[in-house]
N, C-alpha and C. Protein backbone atom coordinates (compact mmCIF):
# COMPACT_ATOMS: atom_id res chain seq x y z
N UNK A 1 0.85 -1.17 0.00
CA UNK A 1 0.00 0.00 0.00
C UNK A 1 0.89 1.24 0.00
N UNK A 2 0.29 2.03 -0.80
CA UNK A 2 1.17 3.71 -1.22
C UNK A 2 0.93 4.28 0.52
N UNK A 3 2.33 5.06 0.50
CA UNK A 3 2.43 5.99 1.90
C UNK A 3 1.45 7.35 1.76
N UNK A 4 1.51 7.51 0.24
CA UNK A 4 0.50 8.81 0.14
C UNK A 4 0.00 8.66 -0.96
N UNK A 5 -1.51 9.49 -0.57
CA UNK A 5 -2.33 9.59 -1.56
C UNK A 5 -3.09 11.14 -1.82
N UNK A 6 -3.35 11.64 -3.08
CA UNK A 6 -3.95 12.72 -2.94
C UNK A 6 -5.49 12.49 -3.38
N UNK A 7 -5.83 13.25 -2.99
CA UNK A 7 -7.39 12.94 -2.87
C UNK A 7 -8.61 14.32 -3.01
N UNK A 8 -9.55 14.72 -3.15
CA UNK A 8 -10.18 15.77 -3.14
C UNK A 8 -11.60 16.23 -1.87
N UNK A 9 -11.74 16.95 -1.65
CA UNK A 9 -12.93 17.07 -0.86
C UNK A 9 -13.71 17.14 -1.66
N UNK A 10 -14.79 16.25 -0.88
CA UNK A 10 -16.00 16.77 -1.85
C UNK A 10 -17.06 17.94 -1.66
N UNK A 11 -16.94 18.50 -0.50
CA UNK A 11 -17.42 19.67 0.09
C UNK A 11 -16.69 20.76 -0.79
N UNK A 12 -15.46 21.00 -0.73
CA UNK A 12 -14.73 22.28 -1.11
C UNK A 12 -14.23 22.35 -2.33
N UNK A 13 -13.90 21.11 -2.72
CA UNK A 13 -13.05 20.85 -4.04
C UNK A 13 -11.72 21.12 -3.47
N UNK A 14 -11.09 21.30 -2.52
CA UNK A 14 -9.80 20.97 -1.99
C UNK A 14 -9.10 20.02 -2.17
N UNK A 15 -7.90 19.80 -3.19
CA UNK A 15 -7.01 18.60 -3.08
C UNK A 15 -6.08 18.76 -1.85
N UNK A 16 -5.61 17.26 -1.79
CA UNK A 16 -4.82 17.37 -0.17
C UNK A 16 -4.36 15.73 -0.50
N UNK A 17 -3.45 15.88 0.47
CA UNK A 17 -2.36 14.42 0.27
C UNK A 17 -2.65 13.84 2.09
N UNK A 18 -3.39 12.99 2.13
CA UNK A 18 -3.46 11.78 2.40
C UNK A 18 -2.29 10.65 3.18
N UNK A 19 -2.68 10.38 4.51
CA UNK A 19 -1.81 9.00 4.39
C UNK A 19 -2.96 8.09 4.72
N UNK A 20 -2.94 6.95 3.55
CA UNK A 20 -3.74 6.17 3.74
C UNK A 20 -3.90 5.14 4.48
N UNK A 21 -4.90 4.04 5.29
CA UNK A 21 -5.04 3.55 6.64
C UNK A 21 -5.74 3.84 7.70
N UNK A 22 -5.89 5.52 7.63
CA UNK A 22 -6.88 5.82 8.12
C UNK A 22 -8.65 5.82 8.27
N UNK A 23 -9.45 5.89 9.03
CA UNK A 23 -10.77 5.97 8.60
C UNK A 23 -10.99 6.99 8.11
N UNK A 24 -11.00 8.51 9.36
CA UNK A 24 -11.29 9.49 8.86
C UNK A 24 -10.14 10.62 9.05
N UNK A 25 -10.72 11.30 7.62
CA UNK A 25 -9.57 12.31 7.68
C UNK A 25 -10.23 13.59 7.29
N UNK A 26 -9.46 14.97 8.22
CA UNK A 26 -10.27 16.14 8.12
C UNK A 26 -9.65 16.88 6.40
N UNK A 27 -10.89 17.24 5.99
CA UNK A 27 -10.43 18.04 5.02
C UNK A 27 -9.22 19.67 5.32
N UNK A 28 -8.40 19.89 4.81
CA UNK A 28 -7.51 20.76 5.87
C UNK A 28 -7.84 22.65 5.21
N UNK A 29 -8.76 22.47 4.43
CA UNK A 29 -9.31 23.73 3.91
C UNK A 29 -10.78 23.87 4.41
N UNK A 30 -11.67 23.28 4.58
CA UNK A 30 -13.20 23.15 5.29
C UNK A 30 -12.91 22.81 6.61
N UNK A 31 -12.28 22.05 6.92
CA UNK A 31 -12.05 21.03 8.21
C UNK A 31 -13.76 20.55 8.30
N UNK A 32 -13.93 20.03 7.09
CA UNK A 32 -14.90 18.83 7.21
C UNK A 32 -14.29 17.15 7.54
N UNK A 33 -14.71 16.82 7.85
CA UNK A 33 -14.26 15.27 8.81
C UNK A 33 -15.07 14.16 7.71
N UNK A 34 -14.36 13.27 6.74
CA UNK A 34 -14.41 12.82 5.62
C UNK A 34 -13.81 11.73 5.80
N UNK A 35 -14.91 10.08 5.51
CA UNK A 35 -14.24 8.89 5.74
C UNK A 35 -13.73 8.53 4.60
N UNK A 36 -12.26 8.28 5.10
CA UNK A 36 -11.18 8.06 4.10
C UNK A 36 -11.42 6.87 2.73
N UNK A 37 -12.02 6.16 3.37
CA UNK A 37 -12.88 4.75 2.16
C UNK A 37 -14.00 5.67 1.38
N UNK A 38 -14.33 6.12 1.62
CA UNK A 38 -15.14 6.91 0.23
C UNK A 38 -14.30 8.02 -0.90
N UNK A 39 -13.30 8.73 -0.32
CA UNK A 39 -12.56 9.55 -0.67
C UNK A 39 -11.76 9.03 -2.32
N UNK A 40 -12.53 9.48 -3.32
CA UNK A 40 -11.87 9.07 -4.28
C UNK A 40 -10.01 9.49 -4.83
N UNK A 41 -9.30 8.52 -4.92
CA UNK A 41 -7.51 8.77 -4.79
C UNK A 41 -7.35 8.66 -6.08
N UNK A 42 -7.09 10.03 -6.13
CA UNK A 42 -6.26 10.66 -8.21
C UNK A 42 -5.48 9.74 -8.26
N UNK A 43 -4.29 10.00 -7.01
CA UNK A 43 -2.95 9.23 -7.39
C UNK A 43 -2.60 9.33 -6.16
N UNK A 44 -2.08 7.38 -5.87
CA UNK A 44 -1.05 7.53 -4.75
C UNK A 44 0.65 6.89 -4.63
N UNK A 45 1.23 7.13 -4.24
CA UNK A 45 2.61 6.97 -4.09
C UNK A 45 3.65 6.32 -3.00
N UNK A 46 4.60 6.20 -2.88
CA UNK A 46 5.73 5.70 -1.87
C UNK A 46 6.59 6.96 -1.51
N UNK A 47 6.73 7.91 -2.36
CA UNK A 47 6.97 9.18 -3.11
C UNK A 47 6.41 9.94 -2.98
N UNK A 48 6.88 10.98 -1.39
CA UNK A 48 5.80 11.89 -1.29
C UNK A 48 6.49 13.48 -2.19
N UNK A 49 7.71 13.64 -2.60
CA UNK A 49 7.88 14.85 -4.07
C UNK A 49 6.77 14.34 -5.17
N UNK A 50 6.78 13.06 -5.42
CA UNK A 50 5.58 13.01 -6.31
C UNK A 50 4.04 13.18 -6.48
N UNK A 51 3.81 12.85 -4.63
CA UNK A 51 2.30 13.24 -4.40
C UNK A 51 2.33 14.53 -4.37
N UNK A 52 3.02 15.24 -4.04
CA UNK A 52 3.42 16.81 -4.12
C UNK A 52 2.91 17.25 -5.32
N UNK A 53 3.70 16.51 -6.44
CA UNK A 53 3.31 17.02 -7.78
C UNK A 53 1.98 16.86 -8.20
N UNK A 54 1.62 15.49 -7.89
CA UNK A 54 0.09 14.88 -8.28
C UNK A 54 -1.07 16.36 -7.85
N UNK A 55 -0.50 16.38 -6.79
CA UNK A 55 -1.67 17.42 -6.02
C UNK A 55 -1.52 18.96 -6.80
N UNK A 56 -0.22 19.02 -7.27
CA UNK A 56 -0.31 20.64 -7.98
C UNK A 56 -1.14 20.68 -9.14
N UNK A 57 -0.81 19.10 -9.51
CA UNK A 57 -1.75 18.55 -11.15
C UNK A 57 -3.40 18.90 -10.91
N UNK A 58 -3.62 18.00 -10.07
CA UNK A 58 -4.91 17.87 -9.39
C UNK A 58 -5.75 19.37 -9.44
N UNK A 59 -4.88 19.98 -8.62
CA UNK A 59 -5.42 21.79 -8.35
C UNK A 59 -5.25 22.18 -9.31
N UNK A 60 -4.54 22.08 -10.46
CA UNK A 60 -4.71 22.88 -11.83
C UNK A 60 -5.42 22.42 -12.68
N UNK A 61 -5.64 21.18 -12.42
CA UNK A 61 -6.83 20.66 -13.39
C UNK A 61 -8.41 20.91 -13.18
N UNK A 62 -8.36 20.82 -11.50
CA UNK A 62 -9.77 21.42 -11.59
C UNK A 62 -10.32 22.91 -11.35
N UNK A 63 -8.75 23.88 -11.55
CA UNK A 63 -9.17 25.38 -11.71
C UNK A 63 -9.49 25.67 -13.31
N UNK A 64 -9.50 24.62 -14.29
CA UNK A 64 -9.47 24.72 -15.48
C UNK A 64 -8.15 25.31 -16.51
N UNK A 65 -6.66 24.79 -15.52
CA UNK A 65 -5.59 25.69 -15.87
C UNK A 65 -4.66 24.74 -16.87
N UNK A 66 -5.03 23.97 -17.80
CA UNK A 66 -4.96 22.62 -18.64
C UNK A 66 -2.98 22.96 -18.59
N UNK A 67 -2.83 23.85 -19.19
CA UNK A 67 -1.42 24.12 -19.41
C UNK A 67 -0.56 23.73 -18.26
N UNK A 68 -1.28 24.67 -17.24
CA UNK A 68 -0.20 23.94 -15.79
C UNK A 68 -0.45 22.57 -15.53
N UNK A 69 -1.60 22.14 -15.55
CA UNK A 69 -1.61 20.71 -15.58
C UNK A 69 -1.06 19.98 -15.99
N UNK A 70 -0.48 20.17 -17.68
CA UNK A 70 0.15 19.88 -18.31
C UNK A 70 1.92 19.71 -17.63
N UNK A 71 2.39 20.84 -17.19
CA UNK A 71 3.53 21.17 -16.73
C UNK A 71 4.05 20.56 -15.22
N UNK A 72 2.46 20.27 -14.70
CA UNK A 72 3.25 20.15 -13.35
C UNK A 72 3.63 18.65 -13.13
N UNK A 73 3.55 17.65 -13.86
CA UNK A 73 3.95 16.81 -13.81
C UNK A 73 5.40 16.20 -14.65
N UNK A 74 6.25 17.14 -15.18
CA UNK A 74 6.90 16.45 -15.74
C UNK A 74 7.79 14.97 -15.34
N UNK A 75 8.12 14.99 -14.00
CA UNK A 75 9.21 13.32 -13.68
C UNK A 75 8.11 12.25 -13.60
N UNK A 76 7.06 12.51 -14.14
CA UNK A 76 5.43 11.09 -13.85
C UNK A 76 5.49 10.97 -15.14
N UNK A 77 5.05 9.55 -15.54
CA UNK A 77 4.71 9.12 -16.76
C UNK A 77 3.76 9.58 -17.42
N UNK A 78 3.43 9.65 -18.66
CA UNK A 78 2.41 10.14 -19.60
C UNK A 78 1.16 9.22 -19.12
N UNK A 79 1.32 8.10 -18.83
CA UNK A 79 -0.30 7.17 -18.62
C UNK A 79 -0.94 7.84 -17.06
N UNK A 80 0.00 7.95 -16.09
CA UNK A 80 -0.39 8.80 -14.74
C UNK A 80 -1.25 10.00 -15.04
N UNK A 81 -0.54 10.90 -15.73
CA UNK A 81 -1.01 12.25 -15.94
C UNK A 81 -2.67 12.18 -16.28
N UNK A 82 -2.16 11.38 -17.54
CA UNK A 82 -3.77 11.11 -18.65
C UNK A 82 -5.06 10.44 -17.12
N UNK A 83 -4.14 9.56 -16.32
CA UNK A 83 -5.60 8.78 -15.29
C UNK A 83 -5.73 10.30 -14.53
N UNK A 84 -5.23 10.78 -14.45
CA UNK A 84 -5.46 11.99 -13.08
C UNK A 84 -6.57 12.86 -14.19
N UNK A 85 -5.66 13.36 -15.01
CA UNK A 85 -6.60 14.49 -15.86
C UNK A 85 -7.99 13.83 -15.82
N UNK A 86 -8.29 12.66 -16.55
CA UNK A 86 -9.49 11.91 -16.47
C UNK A 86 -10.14 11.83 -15.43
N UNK A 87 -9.68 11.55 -14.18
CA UNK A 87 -10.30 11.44 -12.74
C UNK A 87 -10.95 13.07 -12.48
N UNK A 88 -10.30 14.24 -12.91
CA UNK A 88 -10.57 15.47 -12.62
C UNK A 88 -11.90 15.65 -13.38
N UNK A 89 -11.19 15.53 -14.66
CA UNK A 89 -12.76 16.11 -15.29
C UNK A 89 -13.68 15.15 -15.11
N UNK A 90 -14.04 13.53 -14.99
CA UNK A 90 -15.08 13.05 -14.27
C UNK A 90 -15.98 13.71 -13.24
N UNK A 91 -14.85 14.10 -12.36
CA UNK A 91 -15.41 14.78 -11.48
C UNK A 91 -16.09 16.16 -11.39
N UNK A 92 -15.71 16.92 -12.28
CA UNK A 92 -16.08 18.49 -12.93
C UNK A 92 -17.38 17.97 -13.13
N UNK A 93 -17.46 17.25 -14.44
CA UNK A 93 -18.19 16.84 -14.73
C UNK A 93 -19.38 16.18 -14.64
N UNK A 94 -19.44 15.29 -13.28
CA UNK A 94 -20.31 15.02 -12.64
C UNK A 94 -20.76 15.79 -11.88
N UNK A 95 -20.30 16.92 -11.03
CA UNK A 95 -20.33 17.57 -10.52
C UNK A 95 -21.06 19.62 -11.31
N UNK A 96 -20.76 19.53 -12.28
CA UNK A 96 -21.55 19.94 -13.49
C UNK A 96 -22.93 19.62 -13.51
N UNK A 97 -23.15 18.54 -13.59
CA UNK A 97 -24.30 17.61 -13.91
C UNK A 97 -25.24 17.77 -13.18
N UNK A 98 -24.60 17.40 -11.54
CA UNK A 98 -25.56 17.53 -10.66
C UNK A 98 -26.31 19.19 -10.44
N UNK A 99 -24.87 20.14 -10.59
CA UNK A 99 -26.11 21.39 -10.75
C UNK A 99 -27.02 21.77 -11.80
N UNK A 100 -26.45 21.13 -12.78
CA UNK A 100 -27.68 21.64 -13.69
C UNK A 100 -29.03 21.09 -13.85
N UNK A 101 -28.55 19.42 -13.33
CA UNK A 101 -30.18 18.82 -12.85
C UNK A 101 -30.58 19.45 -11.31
N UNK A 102 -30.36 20.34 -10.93
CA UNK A 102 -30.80 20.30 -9.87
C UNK A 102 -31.47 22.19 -10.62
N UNK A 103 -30.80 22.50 -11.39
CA UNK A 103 -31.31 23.98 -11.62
C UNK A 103 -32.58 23.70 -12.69
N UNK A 104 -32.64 22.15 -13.20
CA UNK A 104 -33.53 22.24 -14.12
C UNK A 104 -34.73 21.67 -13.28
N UNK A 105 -34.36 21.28 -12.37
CA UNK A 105 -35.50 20.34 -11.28
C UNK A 105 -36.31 21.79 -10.48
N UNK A 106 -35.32 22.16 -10.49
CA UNK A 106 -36.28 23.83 -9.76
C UNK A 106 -36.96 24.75 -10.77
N UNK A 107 -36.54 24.93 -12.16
CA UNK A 107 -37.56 25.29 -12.98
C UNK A 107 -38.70 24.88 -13.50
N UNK A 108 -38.41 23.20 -13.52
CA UNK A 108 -39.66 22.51 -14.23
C UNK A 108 -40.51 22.89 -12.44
N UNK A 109 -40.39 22.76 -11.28
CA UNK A 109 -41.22 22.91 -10.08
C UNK A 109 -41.57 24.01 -10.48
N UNK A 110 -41.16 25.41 -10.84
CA UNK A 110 -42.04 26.50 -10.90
C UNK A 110 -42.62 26.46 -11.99
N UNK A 111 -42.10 25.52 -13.05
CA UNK A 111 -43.34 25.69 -14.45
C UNK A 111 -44.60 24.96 -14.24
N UNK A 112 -44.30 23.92 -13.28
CA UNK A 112 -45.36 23.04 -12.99
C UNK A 112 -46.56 23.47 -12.71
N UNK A 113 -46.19 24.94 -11.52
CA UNK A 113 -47.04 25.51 -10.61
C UNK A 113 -47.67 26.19 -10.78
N UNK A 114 -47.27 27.43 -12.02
CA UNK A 114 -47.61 28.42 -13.02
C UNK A 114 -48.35 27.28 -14.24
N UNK A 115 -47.80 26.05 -14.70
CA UNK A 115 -48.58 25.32 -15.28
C UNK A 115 -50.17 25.29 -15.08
N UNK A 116 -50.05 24.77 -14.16
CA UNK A 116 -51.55 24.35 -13.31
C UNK A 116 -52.62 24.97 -12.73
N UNK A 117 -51.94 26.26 -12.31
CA UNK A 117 -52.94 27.65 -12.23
C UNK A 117 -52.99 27.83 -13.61
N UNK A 118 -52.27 28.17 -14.53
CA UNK A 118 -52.85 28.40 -15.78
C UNK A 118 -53.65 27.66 -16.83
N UNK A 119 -53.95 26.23 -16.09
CA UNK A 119 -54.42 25.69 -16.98
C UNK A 119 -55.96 25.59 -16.38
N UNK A 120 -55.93 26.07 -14.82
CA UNK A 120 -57.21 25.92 -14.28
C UNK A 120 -57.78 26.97 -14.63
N UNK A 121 -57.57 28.19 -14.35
CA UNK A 121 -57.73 29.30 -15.42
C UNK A 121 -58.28 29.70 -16.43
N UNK A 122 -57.19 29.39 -17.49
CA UNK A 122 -57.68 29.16 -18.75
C UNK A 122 -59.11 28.30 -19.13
N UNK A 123 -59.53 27.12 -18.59
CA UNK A 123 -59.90 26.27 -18.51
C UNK A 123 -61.30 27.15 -17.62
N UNK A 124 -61.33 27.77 -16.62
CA UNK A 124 -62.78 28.48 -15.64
C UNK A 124 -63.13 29.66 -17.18
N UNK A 125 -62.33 29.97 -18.04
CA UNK A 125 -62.37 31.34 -18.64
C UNK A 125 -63.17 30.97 -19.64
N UNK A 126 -62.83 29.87 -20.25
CA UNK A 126 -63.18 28.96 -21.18
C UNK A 126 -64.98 28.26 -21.18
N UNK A 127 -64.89 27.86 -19.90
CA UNK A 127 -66.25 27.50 -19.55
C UNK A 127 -67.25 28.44 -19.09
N UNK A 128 -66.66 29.20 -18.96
CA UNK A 128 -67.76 30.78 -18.33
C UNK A 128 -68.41 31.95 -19.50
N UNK A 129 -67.62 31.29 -20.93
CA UNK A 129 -68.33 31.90 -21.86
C UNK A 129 -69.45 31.48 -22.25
N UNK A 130 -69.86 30.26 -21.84
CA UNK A 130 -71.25 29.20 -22.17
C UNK A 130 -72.12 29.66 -20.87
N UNK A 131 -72.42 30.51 -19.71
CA UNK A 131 -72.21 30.47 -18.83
C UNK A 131 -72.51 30.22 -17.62
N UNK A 132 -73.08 29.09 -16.70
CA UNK A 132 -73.27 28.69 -15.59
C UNK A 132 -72.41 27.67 -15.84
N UNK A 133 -71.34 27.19 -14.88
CA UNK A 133 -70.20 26.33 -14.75
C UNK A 133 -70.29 25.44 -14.12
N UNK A 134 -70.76 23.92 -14.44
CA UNK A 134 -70.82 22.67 -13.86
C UNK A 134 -69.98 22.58 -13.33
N UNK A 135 -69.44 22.33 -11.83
CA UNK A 135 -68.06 22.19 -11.41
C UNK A 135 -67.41 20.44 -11.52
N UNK A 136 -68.50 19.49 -11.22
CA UNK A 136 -67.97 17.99 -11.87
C UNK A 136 -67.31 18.40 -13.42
N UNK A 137 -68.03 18.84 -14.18
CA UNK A 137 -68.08 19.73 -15.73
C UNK A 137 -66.82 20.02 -15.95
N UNK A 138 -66.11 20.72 -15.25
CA UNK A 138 -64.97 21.81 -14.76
C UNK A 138 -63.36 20.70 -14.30
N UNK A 139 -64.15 19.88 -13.40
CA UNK A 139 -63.21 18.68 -12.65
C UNK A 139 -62.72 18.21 -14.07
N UNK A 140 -63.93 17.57 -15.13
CA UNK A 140 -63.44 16.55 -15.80
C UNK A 140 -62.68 17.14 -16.76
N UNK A 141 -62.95 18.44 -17.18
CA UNK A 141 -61.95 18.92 -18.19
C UNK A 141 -60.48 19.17 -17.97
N UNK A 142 -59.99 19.16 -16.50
CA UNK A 142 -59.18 19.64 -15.96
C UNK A 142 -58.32 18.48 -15.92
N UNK A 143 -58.91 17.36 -14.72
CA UNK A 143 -58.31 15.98 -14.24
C UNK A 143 -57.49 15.64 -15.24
N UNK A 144 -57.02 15.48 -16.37
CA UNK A 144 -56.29 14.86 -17.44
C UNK A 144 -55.14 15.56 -17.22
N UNK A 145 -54.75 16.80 -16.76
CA UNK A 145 -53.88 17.68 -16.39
C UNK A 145 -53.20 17.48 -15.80
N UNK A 146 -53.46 15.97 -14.10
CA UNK A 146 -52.14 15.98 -13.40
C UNK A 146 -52.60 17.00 -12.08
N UNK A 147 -53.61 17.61 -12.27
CA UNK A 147 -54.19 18.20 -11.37
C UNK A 147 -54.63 17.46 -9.96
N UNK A 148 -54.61 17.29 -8.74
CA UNK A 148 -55.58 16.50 -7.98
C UNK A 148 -56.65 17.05 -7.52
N UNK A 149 -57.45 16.86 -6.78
CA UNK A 149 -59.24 16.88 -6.61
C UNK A 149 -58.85 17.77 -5.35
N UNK A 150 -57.92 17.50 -4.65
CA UNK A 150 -58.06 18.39 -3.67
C UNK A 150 -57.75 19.98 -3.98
N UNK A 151 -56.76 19.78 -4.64
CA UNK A 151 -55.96 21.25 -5.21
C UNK A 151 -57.40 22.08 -5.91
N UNK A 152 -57.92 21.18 -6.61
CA UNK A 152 -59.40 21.75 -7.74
C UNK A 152 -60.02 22.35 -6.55
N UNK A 153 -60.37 21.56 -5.61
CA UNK A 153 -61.49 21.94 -4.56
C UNK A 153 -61.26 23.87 -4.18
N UNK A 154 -59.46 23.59 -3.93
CA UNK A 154 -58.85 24.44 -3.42
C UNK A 154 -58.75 25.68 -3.89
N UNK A 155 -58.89 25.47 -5.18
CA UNK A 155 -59.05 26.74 -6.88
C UNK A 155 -60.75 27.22 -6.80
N UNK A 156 -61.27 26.09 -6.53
CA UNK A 156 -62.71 26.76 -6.47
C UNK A 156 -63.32 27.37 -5.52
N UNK A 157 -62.95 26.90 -4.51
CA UNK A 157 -63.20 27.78 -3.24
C UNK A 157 -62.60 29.24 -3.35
N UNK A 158 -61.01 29.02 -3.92
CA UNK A 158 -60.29 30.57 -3.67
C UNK A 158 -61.19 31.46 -4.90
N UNK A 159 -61.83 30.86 -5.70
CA UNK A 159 -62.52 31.99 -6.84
C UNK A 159 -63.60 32.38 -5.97
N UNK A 160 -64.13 31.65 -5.37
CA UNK A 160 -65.78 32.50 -4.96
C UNK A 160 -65.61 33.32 -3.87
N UNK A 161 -63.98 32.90 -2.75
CA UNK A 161 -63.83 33.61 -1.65
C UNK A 161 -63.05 35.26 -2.04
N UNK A 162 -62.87 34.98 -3.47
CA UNK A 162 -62.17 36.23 -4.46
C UNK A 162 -62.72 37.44 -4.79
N UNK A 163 -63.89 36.87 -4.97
CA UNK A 163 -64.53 37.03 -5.96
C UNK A 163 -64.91 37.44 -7.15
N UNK A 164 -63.89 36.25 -7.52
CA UNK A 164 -63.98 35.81 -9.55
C UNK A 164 -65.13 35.54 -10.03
N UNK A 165 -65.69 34.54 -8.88
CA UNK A 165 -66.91 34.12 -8.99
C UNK A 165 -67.53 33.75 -7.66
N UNK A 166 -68.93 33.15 -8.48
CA UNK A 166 -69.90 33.18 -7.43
C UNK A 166 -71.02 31.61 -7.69
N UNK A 167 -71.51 31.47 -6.31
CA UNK A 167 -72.17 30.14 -7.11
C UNK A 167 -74.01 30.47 -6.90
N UNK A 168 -74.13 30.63 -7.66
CA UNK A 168 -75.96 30.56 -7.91
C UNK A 168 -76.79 29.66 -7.56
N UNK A 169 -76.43 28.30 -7.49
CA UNK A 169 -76.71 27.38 -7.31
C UNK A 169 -75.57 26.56 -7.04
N UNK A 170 -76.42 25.10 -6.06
CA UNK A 170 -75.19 23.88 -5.52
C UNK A 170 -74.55 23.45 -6.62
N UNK A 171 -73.44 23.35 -6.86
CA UNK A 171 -72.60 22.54 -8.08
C UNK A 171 -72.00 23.39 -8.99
N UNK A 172 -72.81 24.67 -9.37
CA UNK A 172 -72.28 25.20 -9.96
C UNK A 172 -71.60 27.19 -9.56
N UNK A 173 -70.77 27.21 -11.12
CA UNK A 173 -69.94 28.45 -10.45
C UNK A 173 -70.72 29.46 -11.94
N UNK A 174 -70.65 30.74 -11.64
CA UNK A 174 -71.02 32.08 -12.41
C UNK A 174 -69.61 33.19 -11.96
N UNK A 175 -69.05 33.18 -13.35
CA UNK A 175 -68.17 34.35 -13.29
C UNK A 175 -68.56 35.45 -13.07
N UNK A 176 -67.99 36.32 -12.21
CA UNK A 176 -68.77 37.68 -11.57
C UNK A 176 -68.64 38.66 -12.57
């Protein structure tokens, strides 16, 4: 087993060199407390001038500084360099990924929401030109939408307590 290893936080994006054997080890830029068996290892060594280098590689690869990356390894073999570079941008990359599904997971939630008022909406505006509004009438045009029965309940109540509308009779709604 290598005396050192460099390794990254996954909190900070901090590279840091490692002696491996341990469980946990503090990140030394967050001082987050990080079990060493999950901690994915760029590169490790017997050779700590070389983990030295690994780690300058490491930090220039994931500031996007390709050139120094390039440079800071010269006494390491060409196949080392290429696994590290690869290990980096995996990680960019996944790490990429996750924010943008997470920025697209929060837009489709607000389109959803603006969806669904607008389709209940559209949908009361629609039926109020014919006009006394069956609200079962109203349910069924809607329900195909993804809508639930409670939320509907919840739209129809807030129109008459609005007053968008009004009900004339049991069941049904009259736009005011």
């Amino acid at each position: 087993m290598p005396k050192f290893a460099v390794v990254v936080c996954p909190h900070c994006k901090n590279a840091f060199i490692m002696e491996p054997g341990h469980k946990t080890v503090s990140c030394r830029s967050c001082n987050k407390r990080l079990e060493a068996s999950r901690l994915k290892v760029f590169f490790a060594s017997d050779d700590f001038k070389e983990a030295q280098a690994a780690r300058g590689s490491v930090v220039a690869g994931i500031s996007g500084d390709t050139a120094a990356f390039e440079e800071a390894l010269p006494g390491i073999g060409r196949d080392v360099m290429e696994r590290i570079g690869e290990d980096v941008q995996e990680q960019r990359y996944m790490e990429d990924k996750r924010k943008v599904n997470e920025k697209m997971d929060e837009e489709a939630r607000k389109t959803k929401k603006k969806g669904q008022q607008a389709i209940l909406r559209d949908t009361f505006e629609e039926l109020a030109e014919n006009g006394d509004i069956d609200i079962e009438e109203y349910w069924k045009k809607i329900s195909f939408s993804g809508i639930d029965r409670l939320k509907f309940d919840k739209w129809v109540e807030k129109l008459v307590e609005t007053g968008v509308a009004y009900s004339p009779r049991f069941g049904y709604l009259r736009k005011s």
